[in-house]
C-alpha atoms as a PDB file:
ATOM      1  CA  UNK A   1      88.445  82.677  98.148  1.00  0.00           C
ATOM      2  CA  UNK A   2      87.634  82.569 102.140  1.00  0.00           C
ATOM      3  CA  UNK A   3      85.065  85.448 101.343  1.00  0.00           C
ATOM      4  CA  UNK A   4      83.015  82.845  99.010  1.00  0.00           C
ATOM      5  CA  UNK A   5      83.305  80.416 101.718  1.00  0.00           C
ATOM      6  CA  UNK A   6      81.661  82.624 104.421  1.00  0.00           C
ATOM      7  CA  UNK A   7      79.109  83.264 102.351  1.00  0.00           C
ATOM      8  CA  UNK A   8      78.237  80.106 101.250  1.00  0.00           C
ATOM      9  CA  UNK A   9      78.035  79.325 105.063  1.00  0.00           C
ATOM     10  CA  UNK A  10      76.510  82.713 106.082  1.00  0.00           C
ATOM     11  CA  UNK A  11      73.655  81.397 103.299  1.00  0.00           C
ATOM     12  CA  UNK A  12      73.511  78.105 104.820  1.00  0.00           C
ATOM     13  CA  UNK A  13      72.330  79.317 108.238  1.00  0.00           C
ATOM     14  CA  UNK A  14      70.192  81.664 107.141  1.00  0.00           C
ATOM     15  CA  UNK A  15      68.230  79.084 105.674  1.00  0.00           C
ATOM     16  CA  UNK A  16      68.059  77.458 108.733  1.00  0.00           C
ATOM     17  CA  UNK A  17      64.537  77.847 110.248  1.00  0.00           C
ATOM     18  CA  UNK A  18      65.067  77.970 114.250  1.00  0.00           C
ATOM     19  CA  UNK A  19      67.278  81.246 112.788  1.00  0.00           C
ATOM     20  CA  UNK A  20      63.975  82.655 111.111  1.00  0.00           C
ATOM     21  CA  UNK A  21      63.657  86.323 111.420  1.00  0.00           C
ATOM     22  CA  UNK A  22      66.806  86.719 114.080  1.00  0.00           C
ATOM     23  CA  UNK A  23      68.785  89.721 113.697  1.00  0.00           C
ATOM     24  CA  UNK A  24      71.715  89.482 111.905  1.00  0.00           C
ATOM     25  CA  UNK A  25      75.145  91.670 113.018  1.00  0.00           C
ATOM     26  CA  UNK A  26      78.067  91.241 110.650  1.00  0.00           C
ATOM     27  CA  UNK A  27      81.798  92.170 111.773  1.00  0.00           C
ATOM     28  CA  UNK A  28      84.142  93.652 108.911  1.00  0.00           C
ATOM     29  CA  UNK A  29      87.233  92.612 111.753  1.00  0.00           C
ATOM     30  CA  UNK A  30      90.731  94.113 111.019  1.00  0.00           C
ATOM     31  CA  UNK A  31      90.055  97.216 109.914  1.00  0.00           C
ATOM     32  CA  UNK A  32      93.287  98.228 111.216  1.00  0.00           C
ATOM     33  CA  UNK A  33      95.173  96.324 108.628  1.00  0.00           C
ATOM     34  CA  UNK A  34      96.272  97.990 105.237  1.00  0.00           C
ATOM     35  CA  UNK A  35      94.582  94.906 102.888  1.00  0.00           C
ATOM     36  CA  UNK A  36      91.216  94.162 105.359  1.00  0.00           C
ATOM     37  CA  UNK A  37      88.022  94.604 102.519  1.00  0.00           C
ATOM     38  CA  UNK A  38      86.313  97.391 103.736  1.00  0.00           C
ATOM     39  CA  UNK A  39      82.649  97.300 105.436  1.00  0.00           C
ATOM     40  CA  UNK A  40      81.102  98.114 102.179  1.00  0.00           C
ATOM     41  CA  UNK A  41      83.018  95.309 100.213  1.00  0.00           C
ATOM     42  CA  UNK A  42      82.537  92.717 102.841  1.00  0.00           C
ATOM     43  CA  UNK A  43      78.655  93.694 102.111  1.00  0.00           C
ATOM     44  CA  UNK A  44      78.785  93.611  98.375  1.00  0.00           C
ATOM     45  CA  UNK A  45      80.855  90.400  98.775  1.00  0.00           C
ATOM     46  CA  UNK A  46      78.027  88.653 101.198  1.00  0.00           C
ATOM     47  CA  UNK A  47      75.275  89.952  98.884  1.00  0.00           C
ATOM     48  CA  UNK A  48      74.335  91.106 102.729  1.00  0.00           C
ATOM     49  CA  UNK A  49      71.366  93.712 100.553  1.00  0.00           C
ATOM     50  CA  UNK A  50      69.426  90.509  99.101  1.00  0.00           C
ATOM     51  CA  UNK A  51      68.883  89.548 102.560  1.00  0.00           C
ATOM     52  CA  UNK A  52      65.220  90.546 102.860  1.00  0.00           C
ATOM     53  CA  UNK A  53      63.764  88.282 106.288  1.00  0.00           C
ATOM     54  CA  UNK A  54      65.459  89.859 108.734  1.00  0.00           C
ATOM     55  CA  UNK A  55      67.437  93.050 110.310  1.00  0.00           C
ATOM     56  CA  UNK A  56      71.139  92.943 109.569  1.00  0.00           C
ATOM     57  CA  UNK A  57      74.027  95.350 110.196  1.00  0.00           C
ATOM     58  CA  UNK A  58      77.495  95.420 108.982  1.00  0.00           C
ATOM     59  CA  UNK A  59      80.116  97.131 111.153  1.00  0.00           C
ATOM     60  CA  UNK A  60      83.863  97.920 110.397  1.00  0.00           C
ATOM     61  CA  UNK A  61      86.247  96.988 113.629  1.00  0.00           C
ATOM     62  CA  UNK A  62      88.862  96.044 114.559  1.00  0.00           C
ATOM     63  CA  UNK A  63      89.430  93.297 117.133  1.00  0.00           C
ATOM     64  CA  UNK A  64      92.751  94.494 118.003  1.00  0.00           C
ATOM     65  CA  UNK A  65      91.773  97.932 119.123  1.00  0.00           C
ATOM     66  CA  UNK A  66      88.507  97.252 119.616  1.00  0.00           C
ATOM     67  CA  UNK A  67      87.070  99.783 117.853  1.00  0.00           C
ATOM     68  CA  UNK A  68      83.809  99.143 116.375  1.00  0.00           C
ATOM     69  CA  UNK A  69      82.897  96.397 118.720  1.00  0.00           C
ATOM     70  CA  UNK A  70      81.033  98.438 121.380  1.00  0.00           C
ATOM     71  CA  UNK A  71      78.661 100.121 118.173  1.00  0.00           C
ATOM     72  CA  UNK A  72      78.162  97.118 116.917  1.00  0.00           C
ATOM     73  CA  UNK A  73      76.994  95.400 119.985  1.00  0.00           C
ATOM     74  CA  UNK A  74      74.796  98.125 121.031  1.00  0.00           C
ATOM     75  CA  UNK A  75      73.179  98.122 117.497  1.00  0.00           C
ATOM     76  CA  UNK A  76      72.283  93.876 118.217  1.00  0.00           C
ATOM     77  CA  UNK A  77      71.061  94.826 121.852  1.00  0.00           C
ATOM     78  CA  UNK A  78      68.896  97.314 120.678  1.00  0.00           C
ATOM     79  CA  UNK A  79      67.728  95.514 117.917  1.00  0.00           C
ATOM     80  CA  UNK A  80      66.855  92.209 119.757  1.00  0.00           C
ATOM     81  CA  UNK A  81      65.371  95.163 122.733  1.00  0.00           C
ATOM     82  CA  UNK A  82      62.765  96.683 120.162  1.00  0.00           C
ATOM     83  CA  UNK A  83      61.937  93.277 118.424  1.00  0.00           C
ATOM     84  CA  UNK A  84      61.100  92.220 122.082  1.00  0.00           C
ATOM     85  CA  UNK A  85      59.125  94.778 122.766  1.00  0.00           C
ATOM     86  CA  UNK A  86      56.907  94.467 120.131  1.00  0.00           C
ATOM     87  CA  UNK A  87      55.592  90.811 120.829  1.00  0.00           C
END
């Protein structure tokens, strides 16, 4: 039920237009816990491939060890880096 909820707000801004075209970087958080939905189910359940106007990323983690949070960070810095670079 939550996971409809995020993506009924994950749609919402989306559609906002001052977020046009900004990179997207999804956390799949508590990866260290036995029932936490998998990266690839958190996708499926966001319908994260539809989204065609921008660059997103999905990335498993886990807050609590913090694995996962350097990759994905790197993988936004870059990303907002090369967009950057090609204005």
């Amino acid at each position: 039920m939550r996971v409809q909820e995020v993506k009924e707000n994950l749609m919402e801004l989306l559609a906002e237009e001052q977020l046009s075209g900004v990179p997207l970087l999804v956390f799949a958080n508590k990866q260290d816990m036995e029932l936490a939905l998998a990266a690839d189910e958190v996708m499926e359940s966001l319908d994260l491939s539809n989204i065609s106007d921008r660059t997103w990323n999905i990335q498993a983690c886990s807050a609590m060890t913090q694995v996962g949070l350097n990759e994905g960070m790197k993988w936004l810095i870059e990303t907002i880096n090369a967009k950057n670079a090609a204005k």
